[in-house]
C-alpha atoms as a PDB file:
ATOM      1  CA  UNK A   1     -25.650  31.637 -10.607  1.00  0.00           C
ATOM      2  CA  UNK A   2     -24.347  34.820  -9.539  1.00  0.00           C
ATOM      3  CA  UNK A   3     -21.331  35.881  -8.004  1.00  0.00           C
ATOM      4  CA  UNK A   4     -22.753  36.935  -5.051  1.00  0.00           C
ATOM      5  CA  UNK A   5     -25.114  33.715  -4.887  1.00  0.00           C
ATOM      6  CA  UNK A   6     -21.708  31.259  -5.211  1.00  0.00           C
ATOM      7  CA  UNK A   7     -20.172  33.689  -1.771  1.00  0.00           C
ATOM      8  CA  UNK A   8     -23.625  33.062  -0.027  1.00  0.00           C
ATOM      9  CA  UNK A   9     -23.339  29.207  -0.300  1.00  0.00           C
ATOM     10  CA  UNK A  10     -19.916  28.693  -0.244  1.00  0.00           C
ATOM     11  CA  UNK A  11     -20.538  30.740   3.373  1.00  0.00           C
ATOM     12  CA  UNK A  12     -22.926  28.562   4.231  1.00  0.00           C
ATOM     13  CA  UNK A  13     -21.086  25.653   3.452  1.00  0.00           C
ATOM     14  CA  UNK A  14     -18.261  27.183   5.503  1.00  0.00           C
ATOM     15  CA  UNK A  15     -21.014  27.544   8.051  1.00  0.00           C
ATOM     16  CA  UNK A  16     -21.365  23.792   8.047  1.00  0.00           C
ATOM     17  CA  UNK A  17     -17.731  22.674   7.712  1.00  0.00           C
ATOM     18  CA  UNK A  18     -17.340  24.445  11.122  1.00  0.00           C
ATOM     19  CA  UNK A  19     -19.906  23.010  12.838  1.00  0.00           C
ATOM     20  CA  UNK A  20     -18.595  19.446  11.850  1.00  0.00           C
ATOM     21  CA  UNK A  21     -14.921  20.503  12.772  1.00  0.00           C
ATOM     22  CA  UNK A  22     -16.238  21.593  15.988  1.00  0.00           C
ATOM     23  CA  UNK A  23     -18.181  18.308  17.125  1.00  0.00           C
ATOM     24  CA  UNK A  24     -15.266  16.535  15.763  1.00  0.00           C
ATOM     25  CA  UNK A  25     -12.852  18.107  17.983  1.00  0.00           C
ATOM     26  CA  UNK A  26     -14.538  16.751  20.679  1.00  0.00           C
ATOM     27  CA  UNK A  27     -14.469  13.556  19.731  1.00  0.00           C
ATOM     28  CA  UNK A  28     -10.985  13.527  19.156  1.00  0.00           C
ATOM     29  CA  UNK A  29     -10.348  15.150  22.760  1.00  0.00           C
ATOM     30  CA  UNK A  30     -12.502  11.950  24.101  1.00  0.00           C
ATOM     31  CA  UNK A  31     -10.261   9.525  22.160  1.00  0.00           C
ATOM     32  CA  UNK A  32      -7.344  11.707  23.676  1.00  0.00           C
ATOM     33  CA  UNK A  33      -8.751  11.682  27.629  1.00  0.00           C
ATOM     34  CA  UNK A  34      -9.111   7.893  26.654  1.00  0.00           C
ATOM     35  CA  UNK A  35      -5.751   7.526  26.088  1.00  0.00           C
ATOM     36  CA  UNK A  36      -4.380   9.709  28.596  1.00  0.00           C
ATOM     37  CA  UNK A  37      -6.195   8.340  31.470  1.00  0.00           C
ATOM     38  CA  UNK A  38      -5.149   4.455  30.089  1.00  0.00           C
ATOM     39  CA  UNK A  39      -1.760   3.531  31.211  1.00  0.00           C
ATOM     40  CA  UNK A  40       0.838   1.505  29.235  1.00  0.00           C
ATOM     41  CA  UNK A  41       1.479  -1.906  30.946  1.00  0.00           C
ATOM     42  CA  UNK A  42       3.827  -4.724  30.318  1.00  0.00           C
ATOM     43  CA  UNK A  43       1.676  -7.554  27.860  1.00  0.00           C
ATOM     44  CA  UNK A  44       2.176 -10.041  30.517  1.00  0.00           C
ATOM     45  CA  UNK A  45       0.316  -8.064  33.173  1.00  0.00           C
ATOM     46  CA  UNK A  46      -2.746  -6.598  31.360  1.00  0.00           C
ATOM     47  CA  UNK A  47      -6.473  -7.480  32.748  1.00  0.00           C
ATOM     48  CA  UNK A  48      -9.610  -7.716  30.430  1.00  0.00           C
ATOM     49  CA  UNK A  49     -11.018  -4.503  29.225  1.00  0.00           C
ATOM     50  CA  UNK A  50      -8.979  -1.692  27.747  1.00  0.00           C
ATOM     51  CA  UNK A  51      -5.370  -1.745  27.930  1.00  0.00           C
ATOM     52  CA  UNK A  52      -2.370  -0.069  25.921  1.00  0.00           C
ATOM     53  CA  UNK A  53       0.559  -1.510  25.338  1.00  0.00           C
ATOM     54  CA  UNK A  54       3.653  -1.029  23.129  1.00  0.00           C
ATOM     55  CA  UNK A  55       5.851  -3.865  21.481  1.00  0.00           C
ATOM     56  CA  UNK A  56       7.253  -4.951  18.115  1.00  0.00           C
ATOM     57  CA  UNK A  57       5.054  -6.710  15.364  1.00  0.00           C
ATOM     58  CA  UNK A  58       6.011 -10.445  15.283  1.00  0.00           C
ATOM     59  CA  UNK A  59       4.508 -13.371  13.728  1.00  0.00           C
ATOM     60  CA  UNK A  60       4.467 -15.863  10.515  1.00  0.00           C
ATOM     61  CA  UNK A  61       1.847 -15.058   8.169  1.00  0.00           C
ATOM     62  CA  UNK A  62       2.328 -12.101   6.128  1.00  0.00           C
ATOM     63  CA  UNK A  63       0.480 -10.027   3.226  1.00  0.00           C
ATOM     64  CA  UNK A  64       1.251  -8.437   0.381  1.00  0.00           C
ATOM     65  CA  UNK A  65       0.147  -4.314   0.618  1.00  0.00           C
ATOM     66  CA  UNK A  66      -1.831  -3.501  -2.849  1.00  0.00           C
ATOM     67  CA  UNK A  67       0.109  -0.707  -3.776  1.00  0.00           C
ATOM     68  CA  UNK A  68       3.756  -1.969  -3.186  1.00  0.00           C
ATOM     69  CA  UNK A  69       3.354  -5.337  -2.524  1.00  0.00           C
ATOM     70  CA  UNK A  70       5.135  -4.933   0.816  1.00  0.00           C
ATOM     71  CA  UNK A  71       5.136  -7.976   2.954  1.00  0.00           C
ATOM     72  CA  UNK A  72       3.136  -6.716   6.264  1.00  0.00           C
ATOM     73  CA  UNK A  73       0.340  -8.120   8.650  1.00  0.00           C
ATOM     74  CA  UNK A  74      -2.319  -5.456   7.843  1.00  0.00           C
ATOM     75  CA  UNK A  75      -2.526  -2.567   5.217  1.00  0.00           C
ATOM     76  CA  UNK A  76      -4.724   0.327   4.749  1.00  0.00           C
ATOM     77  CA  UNK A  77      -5.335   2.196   0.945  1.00  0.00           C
ATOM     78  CA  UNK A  78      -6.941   5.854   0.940  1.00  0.00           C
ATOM     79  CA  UNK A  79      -8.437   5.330  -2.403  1.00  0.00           C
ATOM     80  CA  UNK A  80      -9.099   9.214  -3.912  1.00  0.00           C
ATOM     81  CA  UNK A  81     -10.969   9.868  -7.635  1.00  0.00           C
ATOM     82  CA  UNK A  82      -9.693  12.990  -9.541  1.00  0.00           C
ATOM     83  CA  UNK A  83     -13.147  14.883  -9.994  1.00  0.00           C
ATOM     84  CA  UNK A  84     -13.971  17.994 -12.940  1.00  0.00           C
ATOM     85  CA  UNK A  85     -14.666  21.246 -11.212  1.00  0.00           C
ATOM     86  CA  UNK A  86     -14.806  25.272 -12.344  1.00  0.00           C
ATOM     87  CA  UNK A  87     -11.542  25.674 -11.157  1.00  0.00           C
ATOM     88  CA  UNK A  88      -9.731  22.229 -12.811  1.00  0.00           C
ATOM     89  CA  UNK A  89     -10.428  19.692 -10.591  1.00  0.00           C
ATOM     90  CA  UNK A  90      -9.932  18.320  -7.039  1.00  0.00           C
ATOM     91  CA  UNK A  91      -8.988  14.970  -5.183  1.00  0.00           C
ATOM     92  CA  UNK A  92     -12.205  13.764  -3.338  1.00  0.00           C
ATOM     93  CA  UNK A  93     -12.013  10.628  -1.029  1.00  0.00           C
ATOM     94  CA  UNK A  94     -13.688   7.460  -2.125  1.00  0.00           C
ATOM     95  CA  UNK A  95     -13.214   4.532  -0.409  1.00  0.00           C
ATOM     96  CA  UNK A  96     -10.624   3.150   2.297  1.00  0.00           C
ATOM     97  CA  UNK A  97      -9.708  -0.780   1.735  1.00  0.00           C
ATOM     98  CA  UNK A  98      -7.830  -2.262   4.566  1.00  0.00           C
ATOM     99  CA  UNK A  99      -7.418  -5.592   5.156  1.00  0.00           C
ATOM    100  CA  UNK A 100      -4.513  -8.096   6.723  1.00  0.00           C
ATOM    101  CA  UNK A 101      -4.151 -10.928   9.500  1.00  0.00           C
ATOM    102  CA  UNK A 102      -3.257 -11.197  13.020  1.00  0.00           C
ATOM    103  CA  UNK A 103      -0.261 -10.851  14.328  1.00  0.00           C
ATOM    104  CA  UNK A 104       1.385 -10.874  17.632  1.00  0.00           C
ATOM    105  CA  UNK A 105       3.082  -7.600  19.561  1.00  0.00           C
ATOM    106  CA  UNK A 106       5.688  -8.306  22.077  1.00  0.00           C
ATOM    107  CA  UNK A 107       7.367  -6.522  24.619  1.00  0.00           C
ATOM    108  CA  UNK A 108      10.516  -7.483  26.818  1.00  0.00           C
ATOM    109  CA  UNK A 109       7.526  -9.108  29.474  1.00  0.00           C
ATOM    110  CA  UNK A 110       5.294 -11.316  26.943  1.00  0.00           C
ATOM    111  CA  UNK A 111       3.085 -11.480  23.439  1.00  0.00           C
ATOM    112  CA  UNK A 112      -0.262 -11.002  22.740  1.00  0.00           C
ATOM    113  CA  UNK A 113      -2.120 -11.495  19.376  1.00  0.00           C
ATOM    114  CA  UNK A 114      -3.870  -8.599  17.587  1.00  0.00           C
ATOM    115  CA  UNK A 115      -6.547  -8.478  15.432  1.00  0.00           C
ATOM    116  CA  UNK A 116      -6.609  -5.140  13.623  1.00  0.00           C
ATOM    117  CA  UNK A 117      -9.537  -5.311  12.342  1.00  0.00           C
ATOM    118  CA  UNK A 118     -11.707  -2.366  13.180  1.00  0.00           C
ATOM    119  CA  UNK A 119      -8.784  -0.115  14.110  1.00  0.00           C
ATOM    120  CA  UNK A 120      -7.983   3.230  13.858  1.00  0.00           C
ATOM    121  CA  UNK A 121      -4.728   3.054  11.875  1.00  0.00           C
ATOM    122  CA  UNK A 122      -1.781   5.671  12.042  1.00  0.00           C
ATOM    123  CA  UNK A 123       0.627   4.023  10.013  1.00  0.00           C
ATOM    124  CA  UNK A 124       4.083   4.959   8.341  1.00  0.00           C
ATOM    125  CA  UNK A 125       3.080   5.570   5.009  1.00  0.00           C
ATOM    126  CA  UNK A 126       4.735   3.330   2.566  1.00  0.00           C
ATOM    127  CA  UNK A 127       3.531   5.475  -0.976  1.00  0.00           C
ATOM    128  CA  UNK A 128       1.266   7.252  -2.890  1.00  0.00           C
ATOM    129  CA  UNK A 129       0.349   6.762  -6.399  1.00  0.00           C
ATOM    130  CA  UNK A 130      -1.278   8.641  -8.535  1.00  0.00           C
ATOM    131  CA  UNK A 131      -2.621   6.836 -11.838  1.00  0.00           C
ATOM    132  CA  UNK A 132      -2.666   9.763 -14.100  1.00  0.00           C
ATOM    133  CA  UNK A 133       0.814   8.915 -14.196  1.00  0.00           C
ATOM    134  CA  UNK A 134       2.491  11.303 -11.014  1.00  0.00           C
ATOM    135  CA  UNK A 135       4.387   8.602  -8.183  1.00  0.00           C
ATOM    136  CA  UNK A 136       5.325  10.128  -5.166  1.00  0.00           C
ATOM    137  CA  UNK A 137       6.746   7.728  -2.592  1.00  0.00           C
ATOM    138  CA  UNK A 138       6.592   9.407   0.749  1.00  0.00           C
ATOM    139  CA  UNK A 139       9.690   7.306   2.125  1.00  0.00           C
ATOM    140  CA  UNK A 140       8.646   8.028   6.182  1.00  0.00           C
ATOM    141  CA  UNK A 141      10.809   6.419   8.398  1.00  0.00           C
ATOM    142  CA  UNK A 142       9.813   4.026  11.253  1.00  0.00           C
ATOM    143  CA  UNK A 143      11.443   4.492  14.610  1.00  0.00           C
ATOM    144  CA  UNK A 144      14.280   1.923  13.482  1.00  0.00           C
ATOM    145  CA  UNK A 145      15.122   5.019  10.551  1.00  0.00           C
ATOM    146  CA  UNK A 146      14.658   2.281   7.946  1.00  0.00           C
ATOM    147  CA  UNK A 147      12.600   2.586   4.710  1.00  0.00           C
ATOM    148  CA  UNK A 148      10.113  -0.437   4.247  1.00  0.00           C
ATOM    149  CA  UNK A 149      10.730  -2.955   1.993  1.00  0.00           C
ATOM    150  CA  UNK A 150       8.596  -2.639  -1.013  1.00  0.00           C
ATOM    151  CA  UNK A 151       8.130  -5.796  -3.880  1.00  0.00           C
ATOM    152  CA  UNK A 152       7.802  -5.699  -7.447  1.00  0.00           C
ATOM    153  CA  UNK A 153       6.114  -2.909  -8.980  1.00  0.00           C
ATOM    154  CA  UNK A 154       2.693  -2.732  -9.428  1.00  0.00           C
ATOM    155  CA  UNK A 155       1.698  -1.335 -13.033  1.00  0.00           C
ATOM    156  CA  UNK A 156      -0.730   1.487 -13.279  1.00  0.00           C
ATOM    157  CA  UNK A 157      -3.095  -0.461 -15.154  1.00  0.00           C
ATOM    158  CA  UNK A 158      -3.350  -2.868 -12.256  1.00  0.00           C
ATOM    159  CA  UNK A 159      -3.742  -0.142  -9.644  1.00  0.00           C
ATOM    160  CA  UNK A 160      -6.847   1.453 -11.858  1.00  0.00           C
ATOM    161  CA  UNK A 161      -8.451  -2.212 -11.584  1.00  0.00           C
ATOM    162  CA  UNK A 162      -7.406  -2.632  -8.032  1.00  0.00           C
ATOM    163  CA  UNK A 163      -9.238   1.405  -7.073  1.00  0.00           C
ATOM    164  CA  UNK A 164     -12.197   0.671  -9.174  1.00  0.00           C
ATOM    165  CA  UNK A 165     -12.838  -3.142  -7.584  1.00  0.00           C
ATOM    166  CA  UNK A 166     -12.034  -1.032  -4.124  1.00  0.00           C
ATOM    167  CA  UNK A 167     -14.462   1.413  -5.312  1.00  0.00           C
ATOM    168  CA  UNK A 168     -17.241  -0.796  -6.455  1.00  0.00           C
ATOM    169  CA  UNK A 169     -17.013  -2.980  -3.189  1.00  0.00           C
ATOM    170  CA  UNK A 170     -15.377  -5.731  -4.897  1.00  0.00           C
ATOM    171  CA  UNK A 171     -11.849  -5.686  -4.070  1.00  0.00           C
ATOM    172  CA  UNK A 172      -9.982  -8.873  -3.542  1.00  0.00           C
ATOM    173  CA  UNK A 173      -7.462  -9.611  -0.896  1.00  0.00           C
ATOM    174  CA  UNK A 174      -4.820 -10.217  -3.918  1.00  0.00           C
ATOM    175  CA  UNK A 175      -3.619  -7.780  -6.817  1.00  0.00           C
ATOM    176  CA  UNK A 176      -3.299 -10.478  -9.409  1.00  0.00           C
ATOM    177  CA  UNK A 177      -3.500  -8.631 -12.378  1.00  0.00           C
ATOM    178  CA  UNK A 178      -5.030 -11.882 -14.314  1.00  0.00           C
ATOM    179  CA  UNK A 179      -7.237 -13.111 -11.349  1.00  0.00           C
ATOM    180  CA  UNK A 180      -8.265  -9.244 -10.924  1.00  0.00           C
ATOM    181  CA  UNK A 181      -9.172  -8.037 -14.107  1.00  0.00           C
ATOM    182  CA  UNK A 182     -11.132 -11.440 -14.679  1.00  0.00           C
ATOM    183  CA  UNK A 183     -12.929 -10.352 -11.878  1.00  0.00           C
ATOM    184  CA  UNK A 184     -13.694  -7.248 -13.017  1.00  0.00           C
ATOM    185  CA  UNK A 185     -15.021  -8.324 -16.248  1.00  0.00           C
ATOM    186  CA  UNK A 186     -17.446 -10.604 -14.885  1.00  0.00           C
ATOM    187  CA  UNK A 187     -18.743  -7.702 -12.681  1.00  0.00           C
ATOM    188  CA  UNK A 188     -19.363  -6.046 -15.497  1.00  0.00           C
ATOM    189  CA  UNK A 189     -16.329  -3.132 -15.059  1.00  0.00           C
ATOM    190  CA  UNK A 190     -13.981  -2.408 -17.692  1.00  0.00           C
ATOM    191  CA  UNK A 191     -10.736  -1.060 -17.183  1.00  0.00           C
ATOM    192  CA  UNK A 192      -7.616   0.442 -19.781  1.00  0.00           C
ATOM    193  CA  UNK A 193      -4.740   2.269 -19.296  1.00  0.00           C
ATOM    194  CA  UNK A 194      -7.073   4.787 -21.563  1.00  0.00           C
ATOM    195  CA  UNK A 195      -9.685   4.765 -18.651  1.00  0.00           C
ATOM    196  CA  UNK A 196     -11.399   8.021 -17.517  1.00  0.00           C
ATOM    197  CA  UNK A 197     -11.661   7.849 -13.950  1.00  0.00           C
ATOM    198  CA  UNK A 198      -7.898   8.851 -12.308  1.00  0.00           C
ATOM    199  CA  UNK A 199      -6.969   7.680  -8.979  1.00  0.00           C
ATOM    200  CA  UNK A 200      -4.726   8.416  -5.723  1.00  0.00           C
ATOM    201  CA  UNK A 201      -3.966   5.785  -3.655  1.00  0.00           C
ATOM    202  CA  UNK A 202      -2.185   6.423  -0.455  1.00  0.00           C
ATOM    203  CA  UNK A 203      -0.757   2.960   1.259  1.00  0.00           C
ATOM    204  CA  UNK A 204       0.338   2.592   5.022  1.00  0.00           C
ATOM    205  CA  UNK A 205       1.070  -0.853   6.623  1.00  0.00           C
ATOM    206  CA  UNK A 206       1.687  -2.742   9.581  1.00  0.00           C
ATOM    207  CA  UNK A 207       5.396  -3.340   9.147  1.00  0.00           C
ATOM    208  CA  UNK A 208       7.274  -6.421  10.802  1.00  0.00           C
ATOM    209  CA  UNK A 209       9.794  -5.966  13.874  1.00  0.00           C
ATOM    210  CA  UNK A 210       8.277  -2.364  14.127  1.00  0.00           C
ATOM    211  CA  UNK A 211       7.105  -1.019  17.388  1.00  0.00           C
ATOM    212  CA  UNK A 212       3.906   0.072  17.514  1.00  0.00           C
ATOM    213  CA  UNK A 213       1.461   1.553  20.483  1.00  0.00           C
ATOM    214  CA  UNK A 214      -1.849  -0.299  20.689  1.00  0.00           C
ATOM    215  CA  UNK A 215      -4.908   0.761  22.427  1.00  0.00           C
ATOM    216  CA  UNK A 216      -7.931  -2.132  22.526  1.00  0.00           C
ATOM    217  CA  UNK A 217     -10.075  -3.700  24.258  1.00  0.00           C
ATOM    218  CA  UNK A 218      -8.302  -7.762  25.688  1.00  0.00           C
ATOM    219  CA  UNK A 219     -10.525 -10.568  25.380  1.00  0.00           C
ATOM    220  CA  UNK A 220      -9.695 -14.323  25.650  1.00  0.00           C
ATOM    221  CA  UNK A 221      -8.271 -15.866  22.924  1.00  0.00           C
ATOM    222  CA  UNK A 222     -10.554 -18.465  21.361  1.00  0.00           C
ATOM    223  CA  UNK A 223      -7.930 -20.294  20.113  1.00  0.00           C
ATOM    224  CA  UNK A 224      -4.699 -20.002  22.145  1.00  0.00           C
ATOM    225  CA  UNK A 225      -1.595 -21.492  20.801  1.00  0.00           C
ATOM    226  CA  UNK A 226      -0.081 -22.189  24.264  1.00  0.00           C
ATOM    227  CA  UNK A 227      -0.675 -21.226  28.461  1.00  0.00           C
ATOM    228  CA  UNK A 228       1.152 -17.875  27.122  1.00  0.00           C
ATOM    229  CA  UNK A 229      -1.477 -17.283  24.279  1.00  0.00           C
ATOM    230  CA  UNK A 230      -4.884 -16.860  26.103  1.00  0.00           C
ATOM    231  CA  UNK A 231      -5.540 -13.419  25.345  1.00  0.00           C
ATOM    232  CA  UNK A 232      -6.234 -11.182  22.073  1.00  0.00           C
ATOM    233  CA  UNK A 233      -6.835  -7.760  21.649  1.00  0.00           C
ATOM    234  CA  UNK A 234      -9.744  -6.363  19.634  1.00  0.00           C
ATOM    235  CA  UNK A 235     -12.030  -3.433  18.938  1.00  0.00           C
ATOM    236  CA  UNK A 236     -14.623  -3.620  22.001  1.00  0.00           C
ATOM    237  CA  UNK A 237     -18.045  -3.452  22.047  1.00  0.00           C
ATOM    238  CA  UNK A 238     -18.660  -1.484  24.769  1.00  0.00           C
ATOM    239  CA  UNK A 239     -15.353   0.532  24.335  1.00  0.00           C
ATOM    240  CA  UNK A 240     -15.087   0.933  20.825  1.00  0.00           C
ATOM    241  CA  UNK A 241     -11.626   2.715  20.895  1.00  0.00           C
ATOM    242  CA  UNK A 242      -8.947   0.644  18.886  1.00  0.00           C
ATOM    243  CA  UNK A 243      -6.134   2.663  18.278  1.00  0.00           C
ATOM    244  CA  UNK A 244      -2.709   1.078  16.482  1.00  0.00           C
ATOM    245  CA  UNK A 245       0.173   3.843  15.873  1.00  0.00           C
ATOM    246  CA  UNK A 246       3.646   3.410  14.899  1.00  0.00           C
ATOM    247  CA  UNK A 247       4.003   6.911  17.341  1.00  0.00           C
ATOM    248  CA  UNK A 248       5.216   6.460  21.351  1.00  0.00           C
ATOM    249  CA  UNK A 249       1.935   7.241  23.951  1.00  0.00           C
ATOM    250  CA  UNK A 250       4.049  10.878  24.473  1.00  0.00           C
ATOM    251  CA  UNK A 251       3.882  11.660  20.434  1.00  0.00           C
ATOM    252  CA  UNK A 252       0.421  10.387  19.838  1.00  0.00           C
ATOM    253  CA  UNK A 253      -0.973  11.947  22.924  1.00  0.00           C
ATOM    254  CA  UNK A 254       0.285  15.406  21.719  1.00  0.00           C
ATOM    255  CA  UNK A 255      -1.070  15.216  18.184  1.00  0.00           C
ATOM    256  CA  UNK A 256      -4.284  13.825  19.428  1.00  0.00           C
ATOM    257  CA  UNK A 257      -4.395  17.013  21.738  1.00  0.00           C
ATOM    258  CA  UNK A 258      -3.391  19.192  19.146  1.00  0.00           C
ATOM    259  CA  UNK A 259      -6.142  18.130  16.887  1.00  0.00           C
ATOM    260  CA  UNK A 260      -8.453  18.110  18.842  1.00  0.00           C
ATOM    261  CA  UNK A 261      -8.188  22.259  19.616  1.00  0.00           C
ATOM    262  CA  UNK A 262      -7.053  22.592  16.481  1.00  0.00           C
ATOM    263  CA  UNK A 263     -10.610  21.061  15.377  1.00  0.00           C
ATOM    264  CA  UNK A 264     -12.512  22.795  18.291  1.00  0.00           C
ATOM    265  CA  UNK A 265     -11.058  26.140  17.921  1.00  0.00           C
ATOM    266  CA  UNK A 266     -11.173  26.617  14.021  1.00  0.00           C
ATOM    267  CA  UNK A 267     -14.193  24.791  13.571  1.00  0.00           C
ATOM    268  CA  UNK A 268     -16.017  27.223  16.218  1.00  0.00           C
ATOM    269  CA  UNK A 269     -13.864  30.538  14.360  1.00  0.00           C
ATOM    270  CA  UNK A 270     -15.105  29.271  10.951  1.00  0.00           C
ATOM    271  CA  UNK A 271     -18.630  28.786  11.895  1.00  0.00           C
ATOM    272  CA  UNK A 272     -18.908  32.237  13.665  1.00  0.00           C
ATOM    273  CA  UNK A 273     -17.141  33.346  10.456  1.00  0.00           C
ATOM    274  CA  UNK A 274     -19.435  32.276   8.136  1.00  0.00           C
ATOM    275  CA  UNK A 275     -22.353  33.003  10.068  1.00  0.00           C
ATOM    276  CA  UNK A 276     -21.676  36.372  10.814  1.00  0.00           C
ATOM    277  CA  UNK A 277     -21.042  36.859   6.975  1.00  0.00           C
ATOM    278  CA  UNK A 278     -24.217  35.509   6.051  1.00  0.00           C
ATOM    279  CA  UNK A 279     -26.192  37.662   8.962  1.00  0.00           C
ATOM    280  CA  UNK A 280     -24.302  40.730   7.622  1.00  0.00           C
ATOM    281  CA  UNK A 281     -25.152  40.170   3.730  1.00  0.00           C
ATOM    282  CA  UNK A 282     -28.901  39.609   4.818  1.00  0.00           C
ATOM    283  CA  UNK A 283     -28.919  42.996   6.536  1.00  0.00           C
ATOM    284  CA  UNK A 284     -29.621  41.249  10.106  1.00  0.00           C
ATOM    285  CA  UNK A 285     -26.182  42.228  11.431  1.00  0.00           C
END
């Protein structure tokens, strides 16, 4: 392929990428009216239907994250493969595993349980590993300006079984490496330190006592501990918007808003971009 032939697709492809940006934008300026328009109320006071509300993570039953093995009530893993191109190679997104169990947020007024799954997660981000050998531990801080705790180390042989079970739809709740590779094998996957395929893994987690901002949809709890325990928030059906974030209403508001014109307004300059690019190397501009 020529030179000229890879600019005419990549334009086009620049075309398309703007397009998407754009439509995207205003999705994320829905999610942000959403949230604008939804007021934060004390747990004890909130009706069915969509609330948001903003407490500490509390309850019993904790997890171990993949990645870190860091006690929490629900994780999420950007799983990324390492893919061959002219220019080297790239990080391309694969899969997302997230998994966890419910917990309760509380406020100064009540509790309420959650169940997180479904969410949209913007979580402190605990690390990210890269399996070709590079670790980079982000380190973010929660609101508290403490570091979550992490477990024992997770080997990199381990977190190439625990991408490709991710990857191949098998993953299992537990990164045993035993239980997992055993797994694996019987699926018919093999997996070495010596193994081709090179992974990223980004981790965030829902972190006990940290205060999150939650906006779902409040049902009744099916199976309330106590008079206090009736309701449980969800992802609706009607309202699908299930937002947990570790930011206050103010900060997420803003960096909805900003992403949403940033999406909007480079999408739209990228797509007139490329299309005007494209027009003027067919001779129609």
């Amino acid at each position: 392929m020529s030179s000229g032939s890879d600019v005419d697709v990549w334009a086009a492809v620049g075309f398309g990428a703007g397009l998407f940006w754009f439509f995207q934008g205003f999705k994320v300026y829905r999610k942000y009216r959403i949230l604008a328009d939804t007021p934060e109320m004390p747990i004890h006071s909130i009706p069915m239907g969509l609330v948001e509300i903003h407490g500490k993570a509390k309850g019993e039953q904790l997890v171990p994250s993949p990645v870190t093995k860091t006690p929490c009530f629900h994780y999420k893993v950007d799983v990324e493969r390492w893919v061959r191109d002219k220019r080297g190679g790239h990080w391309s997104h694969a899969k997302t595993d997230a998994n966890g169990v419910r917990f309760y947020l509380e406020d100064g007024s009540g509790k309420v349980l959650v169940d997180a799954r479904g969410a949209e997660l913007d979580l402190i981000q605990t690390t990210r590993r890269d399996t070709g050998g590079g670790l980079s531990v982000s380190g973010l801080f929660g609101r508290s300006g403490s570091a979550p705790a992490t477990g024992a180390p997770v080997s990199t042989s381990d977190l190439v079984a625990y991408a490709e079970s991710v990857v191949s739809g098998s993953s299992s709740f537990s990164l045993d490496a035993g239980s997992l590779l055993s797994g694996l094998a019987r699926s018919g996957l093999t997996v070495g330190t010596g193994s081709s395929n090179r992974y990223r893994l980004t981790e965030y987690c829902i972190l006990p006592d940290h205060w999150y901002d939650i906006t779902g949809t409040c049902t009744e709890n099916p199976q309330p501990q106590d008079d206090h325990d009736r309701n449980l928030i969800v992802k609706g059906q009607n309202e699908p918007t299930f937002l947990i974030s570790w930011r206050s209403e103010k900060d997420l508001e803003s960096s909805l808003r900003s992403r949403a014109l940033l999406h909007i307004f480079g999408g739209a300059v990228l797509s007139v971009a490329a299309l005007a690019f494209l027009l003027f190397r067919f001779g129609w501009l």
